[in-house]
C-alpha atoms as a PDB file:
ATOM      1  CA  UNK A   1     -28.099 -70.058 -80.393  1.00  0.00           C
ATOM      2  CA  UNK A   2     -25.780 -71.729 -82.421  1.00  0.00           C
ATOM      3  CA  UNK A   3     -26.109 -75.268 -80.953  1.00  0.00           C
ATOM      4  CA  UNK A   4     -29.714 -74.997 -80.993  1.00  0.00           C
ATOM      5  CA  UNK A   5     -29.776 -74.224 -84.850  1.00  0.00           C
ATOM      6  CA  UNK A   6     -27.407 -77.020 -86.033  1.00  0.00           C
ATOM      7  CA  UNK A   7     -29.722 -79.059 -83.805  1.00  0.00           C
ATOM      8  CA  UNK A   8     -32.596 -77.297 -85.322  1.00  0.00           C
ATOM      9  CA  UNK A   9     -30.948 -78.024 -88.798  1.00  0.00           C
ATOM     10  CA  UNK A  10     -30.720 -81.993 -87.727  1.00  0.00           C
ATOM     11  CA  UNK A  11     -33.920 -82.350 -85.926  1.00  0.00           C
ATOM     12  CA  UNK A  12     -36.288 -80.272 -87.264  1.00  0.00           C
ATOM     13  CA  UNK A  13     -39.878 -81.418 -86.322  1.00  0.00           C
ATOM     14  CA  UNK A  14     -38.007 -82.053 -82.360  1.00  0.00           C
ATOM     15  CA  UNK A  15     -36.866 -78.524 -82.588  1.00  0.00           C
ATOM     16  CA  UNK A  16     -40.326 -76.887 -83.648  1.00  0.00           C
ATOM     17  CA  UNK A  17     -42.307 -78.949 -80.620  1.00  0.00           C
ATOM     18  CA  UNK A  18     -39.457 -77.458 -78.530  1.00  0.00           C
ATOM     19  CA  UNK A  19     -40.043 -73.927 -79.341  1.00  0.00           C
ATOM     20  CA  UNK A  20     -43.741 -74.494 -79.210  1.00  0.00           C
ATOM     21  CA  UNK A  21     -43.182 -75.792 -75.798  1.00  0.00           C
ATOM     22  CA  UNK A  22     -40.967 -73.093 -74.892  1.00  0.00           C
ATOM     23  CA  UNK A  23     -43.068 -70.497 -76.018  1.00  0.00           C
ATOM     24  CA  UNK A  24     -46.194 -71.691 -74.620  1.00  0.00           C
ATOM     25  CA  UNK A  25     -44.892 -71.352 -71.238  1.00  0.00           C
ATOM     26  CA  UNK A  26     -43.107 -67.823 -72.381  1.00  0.00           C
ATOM     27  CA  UNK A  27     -46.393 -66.492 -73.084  1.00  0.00           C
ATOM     28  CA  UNK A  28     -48.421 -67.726 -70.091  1.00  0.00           C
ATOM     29  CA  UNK A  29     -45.929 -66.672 -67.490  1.00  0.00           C
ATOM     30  CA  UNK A  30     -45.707 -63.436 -69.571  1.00  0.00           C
ATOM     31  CA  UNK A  31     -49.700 -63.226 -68.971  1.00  0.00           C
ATOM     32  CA  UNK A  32     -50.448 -64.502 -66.067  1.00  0.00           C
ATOM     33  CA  UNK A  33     -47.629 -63.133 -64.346  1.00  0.00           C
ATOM     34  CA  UNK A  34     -46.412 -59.944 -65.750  1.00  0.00           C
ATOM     35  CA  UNK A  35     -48.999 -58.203 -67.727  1.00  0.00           C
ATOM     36  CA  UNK A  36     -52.496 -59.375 -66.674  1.00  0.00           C
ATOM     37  CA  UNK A  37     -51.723 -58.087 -62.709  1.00  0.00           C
ATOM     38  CA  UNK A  38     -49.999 -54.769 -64.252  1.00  0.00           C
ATOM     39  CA  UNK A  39     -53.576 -53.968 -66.137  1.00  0.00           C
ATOM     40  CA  UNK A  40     -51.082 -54.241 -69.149  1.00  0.00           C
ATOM     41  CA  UNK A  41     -51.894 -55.886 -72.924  1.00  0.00           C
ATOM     42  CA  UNK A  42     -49.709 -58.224 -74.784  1.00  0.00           C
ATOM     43  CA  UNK A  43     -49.535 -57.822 -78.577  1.00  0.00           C
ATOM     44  CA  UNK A  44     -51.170 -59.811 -81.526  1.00  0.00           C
ATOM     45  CA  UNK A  45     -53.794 -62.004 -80.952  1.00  0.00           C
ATOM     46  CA  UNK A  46     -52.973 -62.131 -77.102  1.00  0.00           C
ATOM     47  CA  UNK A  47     -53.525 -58.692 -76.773  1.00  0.00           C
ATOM     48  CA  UNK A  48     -56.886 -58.670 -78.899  1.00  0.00           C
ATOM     49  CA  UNK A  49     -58.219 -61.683 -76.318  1.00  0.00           C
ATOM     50  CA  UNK A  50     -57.286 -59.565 -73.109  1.00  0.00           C
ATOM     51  CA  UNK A  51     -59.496 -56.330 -74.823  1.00  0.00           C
ATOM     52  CA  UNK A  52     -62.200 -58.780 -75.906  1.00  0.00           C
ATOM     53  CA  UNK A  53     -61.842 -60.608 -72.108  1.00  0.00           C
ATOM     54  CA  UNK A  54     -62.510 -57.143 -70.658  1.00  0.00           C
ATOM     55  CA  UNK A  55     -64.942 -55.760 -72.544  1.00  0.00           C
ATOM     56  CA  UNK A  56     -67.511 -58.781 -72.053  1.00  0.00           C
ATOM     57  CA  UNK A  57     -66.600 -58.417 -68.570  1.00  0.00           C
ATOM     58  CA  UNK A  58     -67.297 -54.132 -68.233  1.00  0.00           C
ATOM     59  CA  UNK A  59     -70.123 -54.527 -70.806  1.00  0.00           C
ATOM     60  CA  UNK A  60     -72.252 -57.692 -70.296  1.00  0.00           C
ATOM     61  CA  UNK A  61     -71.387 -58.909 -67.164  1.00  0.00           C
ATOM     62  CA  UNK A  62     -69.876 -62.106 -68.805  1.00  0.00           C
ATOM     63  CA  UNK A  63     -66.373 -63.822 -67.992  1.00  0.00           C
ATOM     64  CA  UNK A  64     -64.486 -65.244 -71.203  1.00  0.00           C
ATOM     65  CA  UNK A  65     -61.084 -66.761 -70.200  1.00  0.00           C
ATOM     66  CA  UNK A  66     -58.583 -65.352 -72.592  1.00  0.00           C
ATOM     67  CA  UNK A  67     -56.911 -68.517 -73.407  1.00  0.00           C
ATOM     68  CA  UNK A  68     -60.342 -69.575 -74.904  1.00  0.00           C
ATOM     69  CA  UNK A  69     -60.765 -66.258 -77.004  1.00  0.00           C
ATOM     70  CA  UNK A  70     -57.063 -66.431 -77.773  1.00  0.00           C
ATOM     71  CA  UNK A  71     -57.904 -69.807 -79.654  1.00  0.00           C
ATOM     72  CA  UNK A  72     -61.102 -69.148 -81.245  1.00  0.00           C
ATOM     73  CA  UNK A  73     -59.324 -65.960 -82.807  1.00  0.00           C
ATOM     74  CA  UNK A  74     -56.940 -67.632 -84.609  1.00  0.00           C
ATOM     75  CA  UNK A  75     -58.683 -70.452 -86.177  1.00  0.00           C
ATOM     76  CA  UNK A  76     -59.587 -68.140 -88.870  1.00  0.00           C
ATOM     77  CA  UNK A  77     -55.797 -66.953 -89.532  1.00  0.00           C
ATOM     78  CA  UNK A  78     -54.884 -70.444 -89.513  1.00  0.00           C
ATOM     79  CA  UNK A  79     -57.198 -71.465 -92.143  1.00  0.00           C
ATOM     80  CA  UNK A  80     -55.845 -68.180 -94.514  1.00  0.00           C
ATOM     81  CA  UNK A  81     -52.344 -69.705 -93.176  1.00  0.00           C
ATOM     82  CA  UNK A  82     -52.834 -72.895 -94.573  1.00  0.00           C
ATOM     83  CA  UNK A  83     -53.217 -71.589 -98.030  1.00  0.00           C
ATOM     84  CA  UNK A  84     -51.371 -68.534 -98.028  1.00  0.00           C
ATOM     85  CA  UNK A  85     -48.126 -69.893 -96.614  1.00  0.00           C
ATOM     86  CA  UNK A  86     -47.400 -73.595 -95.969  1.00  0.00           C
ATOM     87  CA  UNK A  87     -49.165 -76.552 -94.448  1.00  0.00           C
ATOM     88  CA  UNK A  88     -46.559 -77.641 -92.434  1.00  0.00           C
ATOM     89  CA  UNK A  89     -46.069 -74.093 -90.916  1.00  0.00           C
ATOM     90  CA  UNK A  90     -49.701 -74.167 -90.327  1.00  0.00           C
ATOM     91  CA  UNK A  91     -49.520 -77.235 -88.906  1.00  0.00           C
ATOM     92  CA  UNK A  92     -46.622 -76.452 -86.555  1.00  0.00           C
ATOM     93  CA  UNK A  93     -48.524 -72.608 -85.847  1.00  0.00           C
ATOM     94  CA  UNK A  94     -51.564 -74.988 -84.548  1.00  0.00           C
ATOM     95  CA  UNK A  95     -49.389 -77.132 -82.034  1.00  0.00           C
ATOM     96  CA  UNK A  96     -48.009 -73.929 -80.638  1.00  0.00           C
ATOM     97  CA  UNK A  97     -51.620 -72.311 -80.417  1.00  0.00           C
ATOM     98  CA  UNK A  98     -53.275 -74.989 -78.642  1.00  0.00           C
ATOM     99  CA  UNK A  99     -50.182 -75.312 -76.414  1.00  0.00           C
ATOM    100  CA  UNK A 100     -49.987 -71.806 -75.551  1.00  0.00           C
ATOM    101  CA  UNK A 101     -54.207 -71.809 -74.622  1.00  0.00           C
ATOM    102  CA  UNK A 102     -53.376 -74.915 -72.593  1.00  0.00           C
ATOM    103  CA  UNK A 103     -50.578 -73.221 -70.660  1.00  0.00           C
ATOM    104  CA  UNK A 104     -52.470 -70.258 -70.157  1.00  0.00           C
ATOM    105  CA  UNK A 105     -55.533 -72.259 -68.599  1.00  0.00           C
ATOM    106  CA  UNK A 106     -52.718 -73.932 -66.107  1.00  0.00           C
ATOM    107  CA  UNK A 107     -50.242 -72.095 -65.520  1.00  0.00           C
ATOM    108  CA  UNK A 108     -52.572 -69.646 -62.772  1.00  0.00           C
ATOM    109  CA  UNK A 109     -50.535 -66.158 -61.976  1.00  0.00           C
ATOM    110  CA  UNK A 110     -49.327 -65.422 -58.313  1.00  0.00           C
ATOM    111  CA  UNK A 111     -52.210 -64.684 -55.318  1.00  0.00           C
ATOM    112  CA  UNK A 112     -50.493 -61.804 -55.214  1.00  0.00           C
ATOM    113  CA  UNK A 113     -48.618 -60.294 -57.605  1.00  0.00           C
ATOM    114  CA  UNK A 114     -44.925 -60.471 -57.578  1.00  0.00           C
ATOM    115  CA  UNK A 115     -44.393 -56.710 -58.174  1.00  0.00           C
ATOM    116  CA  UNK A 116     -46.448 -53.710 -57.629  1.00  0.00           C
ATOM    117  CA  UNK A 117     -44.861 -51.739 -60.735  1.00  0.00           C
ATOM    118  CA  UNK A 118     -46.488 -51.426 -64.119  1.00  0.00           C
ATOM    119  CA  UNK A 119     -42.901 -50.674 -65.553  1.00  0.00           C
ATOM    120  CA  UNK A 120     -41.352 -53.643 -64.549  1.00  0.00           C
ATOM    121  CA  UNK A 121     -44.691 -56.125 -65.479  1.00  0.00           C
ATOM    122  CA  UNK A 122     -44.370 -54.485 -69.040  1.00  0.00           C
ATOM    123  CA  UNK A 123     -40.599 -54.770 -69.521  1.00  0.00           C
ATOM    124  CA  UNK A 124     -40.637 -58.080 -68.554  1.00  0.00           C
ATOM    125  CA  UNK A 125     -44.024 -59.443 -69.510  1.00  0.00           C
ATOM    126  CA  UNK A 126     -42.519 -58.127 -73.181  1.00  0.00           C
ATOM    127  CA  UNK A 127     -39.079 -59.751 -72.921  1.00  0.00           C
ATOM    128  CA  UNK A 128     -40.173 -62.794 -71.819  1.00  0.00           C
ATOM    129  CA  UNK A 129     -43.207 -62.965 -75.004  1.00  0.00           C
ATOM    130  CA  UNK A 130     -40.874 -61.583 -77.275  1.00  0.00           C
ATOM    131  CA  UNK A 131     -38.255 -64.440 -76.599  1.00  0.00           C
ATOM    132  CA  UNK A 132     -41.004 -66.723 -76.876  1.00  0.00           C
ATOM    133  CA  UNK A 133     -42.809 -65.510 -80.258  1.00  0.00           C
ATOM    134  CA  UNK A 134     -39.152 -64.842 -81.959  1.00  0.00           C
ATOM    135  CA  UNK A 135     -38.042 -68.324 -81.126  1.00  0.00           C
ATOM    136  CA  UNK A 136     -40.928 -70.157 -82.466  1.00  0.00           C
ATOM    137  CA  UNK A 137     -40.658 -67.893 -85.204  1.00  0.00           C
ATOM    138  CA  UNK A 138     -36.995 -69.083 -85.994  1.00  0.00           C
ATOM    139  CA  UNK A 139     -38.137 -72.267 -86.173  1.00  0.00           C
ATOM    140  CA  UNK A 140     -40.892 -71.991 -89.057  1.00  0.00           C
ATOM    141  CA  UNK A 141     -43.825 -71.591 -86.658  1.00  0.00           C
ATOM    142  CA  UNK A 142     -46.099 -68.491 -85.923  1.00  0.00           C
ATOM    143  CA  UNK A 143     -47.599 -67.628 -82.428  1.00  0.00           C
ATOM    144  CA  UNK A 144     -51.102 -66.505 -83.350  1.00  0.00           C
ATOM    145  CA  UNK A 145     -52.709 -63.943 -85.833  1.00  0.00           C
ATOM    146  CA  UNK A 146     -50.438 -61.262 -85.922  1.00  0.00           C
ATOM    147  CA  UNK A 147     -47.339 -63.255 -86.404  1.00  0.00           C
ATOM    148  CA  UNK A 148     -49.293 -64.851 -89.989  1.00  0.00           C
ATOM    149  CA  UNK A 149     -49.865 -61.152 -90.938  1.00  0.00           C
ATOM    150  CA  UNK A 150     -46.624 -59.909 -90.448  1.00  0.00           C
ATOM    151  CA  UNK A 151     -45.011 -62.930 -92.211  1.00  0.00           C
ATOM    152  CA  UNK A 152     -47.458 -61.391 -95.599  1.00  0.00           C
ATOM    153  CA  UNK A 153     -46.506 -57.787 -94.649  1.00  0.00           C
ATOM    154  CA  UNK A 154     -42.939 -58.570 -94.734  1.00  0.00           C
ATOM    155  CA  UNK A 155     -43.417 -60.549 -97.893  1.00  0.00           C
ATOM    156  CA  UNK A 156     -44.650 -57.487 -99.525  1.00  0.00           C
ATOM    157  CA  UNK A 157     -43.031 -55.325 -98.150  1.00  0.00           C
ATOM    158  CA  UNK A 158     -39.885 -56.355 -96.775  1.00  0.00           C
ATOM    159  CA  UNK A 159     -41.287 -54.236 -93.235  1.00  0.00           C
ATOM    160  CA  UNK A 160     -39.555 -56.172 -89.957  1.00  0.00           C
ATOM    161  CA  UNK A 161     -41.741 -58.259 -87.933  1.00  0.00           C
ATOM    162  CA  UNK A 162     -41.393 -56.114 -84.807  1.00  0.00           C
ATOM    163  CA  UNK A 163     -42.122 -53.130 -87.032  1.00  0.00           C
ATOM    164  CA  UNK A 164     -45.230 -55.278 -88.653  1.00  0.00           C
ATOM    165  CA  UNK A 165     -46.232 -55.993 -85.281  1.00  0.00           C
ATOM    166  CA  UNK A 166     -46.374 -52.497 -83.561  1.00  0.00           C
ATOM    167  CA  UNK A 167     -48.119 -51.266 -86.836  1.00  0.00           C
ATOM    168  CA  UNK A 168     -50.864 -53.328 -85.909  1.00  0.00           C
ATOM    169  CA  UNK A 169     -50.965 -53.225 -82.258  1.00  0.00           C
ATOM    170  CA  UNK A 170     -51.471 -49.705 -82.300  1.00  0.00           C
ATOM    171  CA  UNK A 171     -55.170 -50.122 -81.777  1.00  0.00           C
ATOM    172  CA  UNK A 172     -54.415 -52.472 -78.601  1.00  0.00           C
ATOM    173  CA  UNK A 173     -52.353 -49.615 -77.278  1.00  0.00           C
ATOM    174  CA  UNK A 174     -55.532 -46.956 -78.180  1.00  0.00           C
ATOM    175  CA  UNK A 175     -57.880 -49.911 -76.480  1.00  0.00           C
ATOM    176  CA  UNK A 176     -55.644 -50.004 -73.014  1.00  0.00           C
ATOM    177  CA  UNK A 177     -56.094 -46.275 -72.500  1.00  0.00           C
ATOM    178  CA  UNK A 178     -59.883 -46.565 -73.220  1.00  0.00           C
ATOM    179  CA  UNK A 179     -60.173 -48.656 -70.153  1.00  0.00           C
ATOM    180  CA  UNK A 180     -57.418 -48.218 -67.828  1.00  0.00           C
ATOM    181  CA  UNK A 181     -56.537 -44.819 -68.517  1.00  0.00           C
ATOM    182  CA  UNK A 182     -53.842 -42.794 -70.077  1.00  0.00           C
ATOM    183  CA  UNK A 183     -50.518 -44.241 -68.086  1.00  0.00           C
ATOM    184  CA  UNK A 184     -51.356 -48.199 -68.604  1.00  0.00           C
ATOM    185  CA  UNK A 185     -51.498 -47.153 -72.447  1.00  0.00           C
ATOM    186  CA  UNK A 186     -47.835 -45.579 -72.394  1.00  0.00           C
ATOM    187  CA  UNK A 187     -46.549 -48.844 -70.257  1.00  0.00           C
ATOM    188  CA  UNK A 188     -48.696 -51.054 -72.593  1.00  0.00           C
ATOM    189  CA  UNK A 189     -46.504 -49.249 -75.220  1.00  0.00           C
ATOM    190  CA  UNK A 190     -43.141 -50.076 -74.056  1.00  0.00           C
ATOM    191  CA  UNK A 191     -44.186 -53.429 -73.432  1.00  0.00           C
ATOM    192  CA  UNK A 192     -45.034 -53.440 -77.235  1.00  0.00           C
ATOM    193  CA  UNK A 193     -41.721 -51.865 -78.252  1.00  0.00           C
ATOM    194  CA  UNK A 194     -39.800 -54.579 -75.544  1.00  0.00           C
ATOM    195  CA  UNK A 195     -41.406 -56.976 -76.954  1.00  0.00           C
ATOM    196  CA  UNK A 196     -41.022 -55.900 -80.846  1.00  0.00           C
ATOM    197  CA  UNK A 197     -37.144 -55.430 -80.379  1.00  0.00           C
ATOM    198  CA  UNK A 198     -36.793 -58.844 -78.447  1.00  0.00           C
ATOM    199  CA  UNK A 199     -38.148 -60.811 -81.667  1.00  0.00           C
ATOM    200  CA  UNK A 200     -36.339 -58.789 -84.415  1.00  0.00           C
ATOM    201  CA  UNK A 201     -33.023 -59.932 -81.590  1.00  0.00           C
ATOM    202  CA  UNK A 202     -33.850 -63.964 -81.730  1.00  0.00           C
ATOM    203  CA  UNK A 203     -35.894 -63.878 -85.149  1.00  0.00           C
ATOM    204  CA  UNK A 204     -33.192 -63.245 -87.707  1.00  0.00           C
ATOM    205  CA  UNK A 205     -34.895 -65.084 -90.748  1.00  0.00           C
ATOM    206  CA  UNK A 206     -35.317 -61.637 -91.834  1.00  0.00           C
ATOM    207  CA  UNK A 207     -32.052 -60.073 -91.155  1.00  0.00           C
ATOM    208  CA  UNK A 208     -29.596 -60.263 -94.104  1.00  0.00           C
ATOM    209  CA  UNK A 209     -26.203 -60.595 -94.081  1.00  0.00           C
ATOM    210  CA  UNK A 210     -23.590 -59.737 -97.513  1.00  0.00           C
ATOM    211  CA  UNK A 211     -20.844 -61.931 -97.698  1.00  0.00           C
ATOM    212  CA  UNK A 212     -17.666 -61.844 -99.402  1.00  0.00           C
ATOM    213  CA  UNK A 213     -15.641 -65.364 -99.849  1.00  0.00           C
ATOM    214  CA  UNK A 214     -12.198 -65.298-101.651  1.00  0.00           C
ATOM    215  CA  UNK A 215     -11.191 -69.154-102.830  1.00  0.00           C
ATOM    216  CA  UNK A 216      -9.174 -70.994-105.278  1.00  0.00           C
ATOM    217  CA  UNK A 217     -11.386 -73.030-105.468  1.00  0.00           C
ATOM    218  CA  UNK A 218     -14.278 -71.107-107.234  1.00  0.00           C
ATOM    219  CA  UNK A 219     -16.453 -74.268-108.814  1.00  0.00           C
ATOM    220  CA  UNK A 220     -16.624 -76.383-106.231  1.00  0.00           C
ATOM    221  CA  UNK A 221     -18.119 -73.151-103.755  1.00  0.00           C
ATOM    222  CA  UNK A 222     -20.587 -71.940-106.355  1.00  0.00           C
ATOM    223  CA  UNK A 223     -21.925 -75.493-106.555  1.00  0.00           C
ATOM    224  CA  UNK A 224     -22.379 -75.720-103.308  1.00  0.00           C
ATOM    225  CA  UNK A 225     -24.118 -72.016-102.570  1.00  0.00           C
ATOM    226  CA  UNK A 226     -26.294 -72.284-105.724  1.00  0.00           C
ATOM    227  CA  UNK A 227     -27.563 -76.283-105.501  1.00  0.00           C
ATOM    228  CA  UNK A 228     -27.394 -76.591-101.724  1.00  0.00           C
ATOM    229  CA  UNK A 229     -28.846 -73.145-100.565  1.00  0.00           C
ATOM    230  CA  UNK A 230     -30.150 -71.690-103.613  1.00  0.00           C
ATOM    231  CA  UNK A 231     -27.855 -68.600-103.430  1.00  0.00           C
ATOM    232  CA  UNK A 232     -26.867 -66.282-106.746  1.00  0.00           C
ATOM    233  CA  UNK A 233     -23.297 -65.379-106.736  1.00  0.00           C
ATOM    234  CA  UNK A 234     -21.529 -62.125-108.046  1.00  0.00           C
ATOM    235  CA  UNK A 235     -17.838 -63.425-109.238  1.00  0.00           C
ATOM    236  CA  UNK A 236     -14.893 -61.512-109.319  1.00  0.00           C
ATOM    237  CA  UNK A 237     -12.128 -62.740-111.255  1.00  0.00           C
ATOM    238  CA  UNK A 238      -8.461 -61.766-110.950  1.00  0.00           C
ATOM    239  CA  UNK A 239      -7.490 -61.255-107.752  1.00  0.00           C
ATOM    240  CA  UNK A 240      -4.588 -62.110-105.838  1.00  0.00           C
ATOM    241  CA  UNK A 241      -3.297 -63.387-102.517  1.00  0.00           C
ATOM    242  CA  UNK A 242      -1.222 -60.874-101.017  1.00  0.00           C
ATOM    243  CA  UNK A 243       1.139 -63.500 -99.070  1.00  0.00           C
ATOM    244  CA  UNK A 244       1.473 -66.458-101.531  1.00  0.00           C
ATOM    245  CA  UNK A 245       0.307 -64.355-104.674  1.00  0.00           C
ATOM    246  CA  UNK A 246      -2.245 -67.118-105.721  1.00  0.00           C
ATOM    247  CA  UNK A 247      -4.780 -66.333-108.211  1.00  0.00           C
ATOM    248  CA  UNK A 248      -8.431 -66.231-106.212  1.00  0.00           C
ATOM    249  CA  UNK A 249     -11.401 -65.347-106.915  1.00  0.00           C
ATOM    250  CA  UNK A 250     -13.972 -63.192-105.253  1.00  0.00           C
ATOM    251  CA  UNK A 251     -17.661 -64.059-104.861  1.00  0.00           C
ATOM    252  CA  UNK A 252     -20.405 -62.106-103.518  1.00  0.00           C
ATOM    253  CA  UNK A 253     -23.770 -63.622-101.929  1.00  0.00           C
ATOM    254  CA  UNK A 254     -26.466 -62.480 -99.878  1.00  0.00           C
ATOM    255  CA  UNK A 255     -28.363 -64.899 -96.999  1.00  0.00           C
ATOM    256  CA  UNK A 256     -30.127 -64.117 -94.437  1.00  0.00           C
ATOM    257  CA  UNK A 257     -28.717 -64.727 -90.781  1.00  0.00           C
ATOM    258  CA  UNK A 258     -30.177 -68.032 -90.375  1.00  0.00           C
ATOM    259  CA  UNK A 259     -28.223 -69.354 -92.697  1.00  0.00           C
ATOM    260  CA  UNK A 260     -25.153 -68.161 -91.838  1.00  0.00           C
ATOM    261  CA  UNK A 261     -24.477 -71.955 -90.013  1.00  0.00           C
ATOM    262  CA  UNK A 262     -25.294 -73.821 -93.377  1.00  0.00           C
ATOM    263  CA  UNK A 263     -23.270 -71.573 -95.287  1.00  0.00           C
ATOM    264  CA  UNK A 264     -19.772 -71.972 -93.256  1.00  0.00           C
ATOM    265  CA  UNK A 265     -20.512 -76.301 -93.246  1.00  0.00           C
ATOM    266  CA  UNK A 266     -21.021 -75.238 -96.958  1.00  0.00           C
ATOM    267  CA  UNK A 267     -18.004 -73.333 -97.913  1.00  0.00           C
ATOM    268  CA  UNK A 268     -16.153 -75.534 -95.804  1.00  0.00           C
ATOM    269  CA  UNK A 269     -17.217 -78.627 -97.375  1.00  0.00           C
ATOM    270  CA  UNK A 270     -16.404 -77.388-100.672  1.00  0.00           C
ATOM    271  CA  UNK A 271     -12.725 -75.043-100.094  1.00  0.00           C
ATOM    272  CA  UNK A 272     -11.693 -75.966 -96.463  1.00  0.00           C
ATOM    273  CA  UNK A 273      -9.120 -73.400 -96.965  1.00  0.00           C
ATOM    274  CA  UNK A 274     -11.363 -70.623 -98.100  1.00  0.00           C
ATOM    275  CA  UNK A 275     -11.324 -67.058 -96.366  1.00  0.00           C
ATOM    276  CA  UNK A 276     -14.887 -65.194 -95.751  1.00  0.00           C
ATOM    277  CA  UNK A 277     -16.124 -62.522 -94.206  1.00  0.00           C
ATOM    278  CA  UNK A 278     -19.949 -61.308 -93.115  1.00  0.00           C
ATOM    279  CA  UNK A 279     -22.112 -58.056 -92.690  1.00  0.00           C
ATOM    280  CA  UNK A 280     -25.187 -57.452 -92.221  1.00  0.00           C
ATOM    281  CA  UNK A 281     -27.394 -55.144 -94.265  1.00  0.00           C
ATOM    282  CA  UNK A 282     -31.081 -53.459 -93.905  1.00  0.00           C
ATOM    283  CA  UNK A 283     -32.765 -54.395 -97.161  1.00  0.00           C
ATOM    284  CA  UNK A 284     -32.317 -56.210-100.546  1.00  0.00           C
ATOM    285  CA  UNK A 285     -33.824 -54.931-103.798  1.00  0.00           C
ATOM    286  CA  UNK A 286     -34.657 -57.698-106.544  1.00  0.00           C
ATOM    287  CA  UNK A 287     -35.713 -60.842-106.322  1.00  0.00           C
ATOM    288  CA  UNK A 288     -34.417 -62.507-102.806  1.00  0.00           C
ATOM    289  CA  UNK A 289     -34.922 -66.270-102.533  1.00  0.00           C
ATOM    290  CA  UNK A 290     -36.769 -67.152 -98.678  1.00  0.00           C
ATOM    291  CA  UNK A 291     -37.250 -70.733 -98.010  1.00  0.00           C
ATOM    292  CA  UNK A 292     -41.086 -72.210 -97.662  1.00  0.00           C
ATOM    293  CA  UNK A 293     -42.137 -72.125 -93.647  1.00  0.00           C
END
C-alpha cells in the first residue's frame, strides 16, 4: 500500500481511474460470482438494486438487471454529491459508477456456481467488495449511495464508514430474510460485517494517528507540518537528548493514516535527522482539518 500511495500522491487522476477500474471488477465478481448464486445481498446501493431486482421479479413478473437499477439509484446521490462534497469527487464517484454497471452487465457469473455454500459466497463476496469500495474510497472516490452518506455521517459525527454502512444496511439485512428466509439474512449479515471491516482495513482516511517528533530543528518542521499539510502543532520546549544532551524540542500533531507518507517526506525534508514516533487513536475532539475529496 505504500507504493501505491506515493504513486497515488504523484499521479492522482491515474490512480483514481485505477481504483475505479479495480473496483468495478471487485464488485461484479463479488455479484455475479459470490453473492447473487448464494441468494446473498451486497451493501449500499448494490444491495438496494438486488431487493428492488427481486421484488419486480416476485411481484410483477418484470426482470430489471441490477446493474441498470444500481445506476439509476445513484444519480440522485450524485447530484446531492456534487454540492454537498466536491465536484471532482463527484466526478471521479461517476466514472466508478458507470464502470462498475458496465462490469456488472459483462462480467456474467459461472453456469454453475463455483461453491454450493452460502458461508463461503458471503465471506468472500464481502472481502472482495470491501477491498474494492475501501480502495476507491482511499483514493477520493465513492462507490454508490451509501458510501456519499457515510462520508456526511462521518462528517457529523465522526461514526466509521463500516459502522455508517451497517447502520444503514440494516434494512437490506431485514429485506433478505423477507424473501429468502431467516438463514440467508444471518449470512447476508456477515457478509455485511466482512465487508464493513475490510473497508475500515484499506480505507484509513478516517483512522488517526498522534505523533510525537523530537528535533533540533523546531522551525524548519513546523513550517513544513503547518504550510504543507495544514497540521496544528503542540510544542514542548526543554528537553534533552539523553546521549549527546542536545537541547530538542518536542512537538505533538495529529493526521490521519493517509498521511502518514507525506508527513515522513515532510519531516525529512525539513530535519533529516529528526526522531518520530506514531499511534493511532479512536477519535479527535475539536476542530480536525480533512482535506476536500
Amino acid at each position: 500500500m505504500e507504493r501505491f500511495d506515493r504513486f497515488s500522491g504523484e499521479h492522482e487522476y491515474s490512480a483514481r481511474i485505477g481504483a475505479a477500474m479495480v473496483y468495478a471488477v471487485a464488485a461484479s465478481v463479488a455479484l455475479n460470482y459470490f453473492w447473487t448464486p448464494g441468494h446473498i445481498y451486497s451493501s449500499g446501493f448494490t444491495g438496494m438494486a438486488q431487493l428492488l431486482n427481486t421484488l419486480f421479479d416476485r411481484l410483477v413478473g418484470l426482470t430489471v438487471p441490477v446493474y441498470a437499477i444500481f445506476l439509476i439509484v445513484n444519480i440522485p446521490l450524485l447530484i446531492i454529491s456534487w454540492f454537498k462534497i466536491g465536484h471532482r469527487f463527484t466526478f471521479f464517484s461517476g466514472v466508478a459508477i458507470v464502470l462498475a454497471s458496465v462490469s456488472m452487465r459483462v462480467l456474467h457469473g459461472p453456469a454453475v456456481p463455483w461453491v454450493q455454500d452460502p458461508l463461503v459466497d458471503a465471506i468472500f463476496g464481502g472481502a472482495l467488495n470491501g477491498f474494492g469500495t475501501g480502495l476507491a474510497l482511499r483514493n477520493g472516490l465513492s462507490t454508490g449511495g451509501l458510501d456519499i452518506i457515510g462520508i456526511l455521517v462521518r462528517r457529523w459525527t465522526g461514526m466509521k464508514m463500516g459502522a455508517a454502512n451497517l447502520t444503514f444496511n440494516f434494512f437490506i439485512l431485514l429485506g433478505s430474510g423477507l424473501l429468502f428466509g431467516p438463514e440467508f439474512a444471518l449470512y447476508t449479515g456477515i457478509g455485511l460485517v466482512v465487508n464493513a471491516r475490510v473497508i475500515d482495513l484499506v480505507y484509513t482516511r478516517q483512522q488517526k494517528l498522534q505523533v510525537m517528533i523530537v528535533t533540533e530543528n523546531r522551525e524548519a518542521v513546523v513550517d513544513a507540518l503547518q504550510n504543507k499539510m495544514r497540521r496544528g502543532i503542540t510544542i514542548v520546549h526543554d528537553a534533552e537528548g539523553g546521549f549527546n544532551h542536545h537541547n530538542k524540542e518536542v512537538l505533538f500533531t495529529v493526521i490521519s493514516e493517509h498521511e502518514q507518507y507525506d508527513l515522513q517526506d515532510a519531516i525529512h525534508a525539513a530535519d533529516p535527522v529528526a526522531w518520530a514516533s506514531a499511534w493511532r487513536i479512536d477519535r479527535t475532539f475539536g476542530r480536525f482539518f480533512e482535506p476536500k475529496l
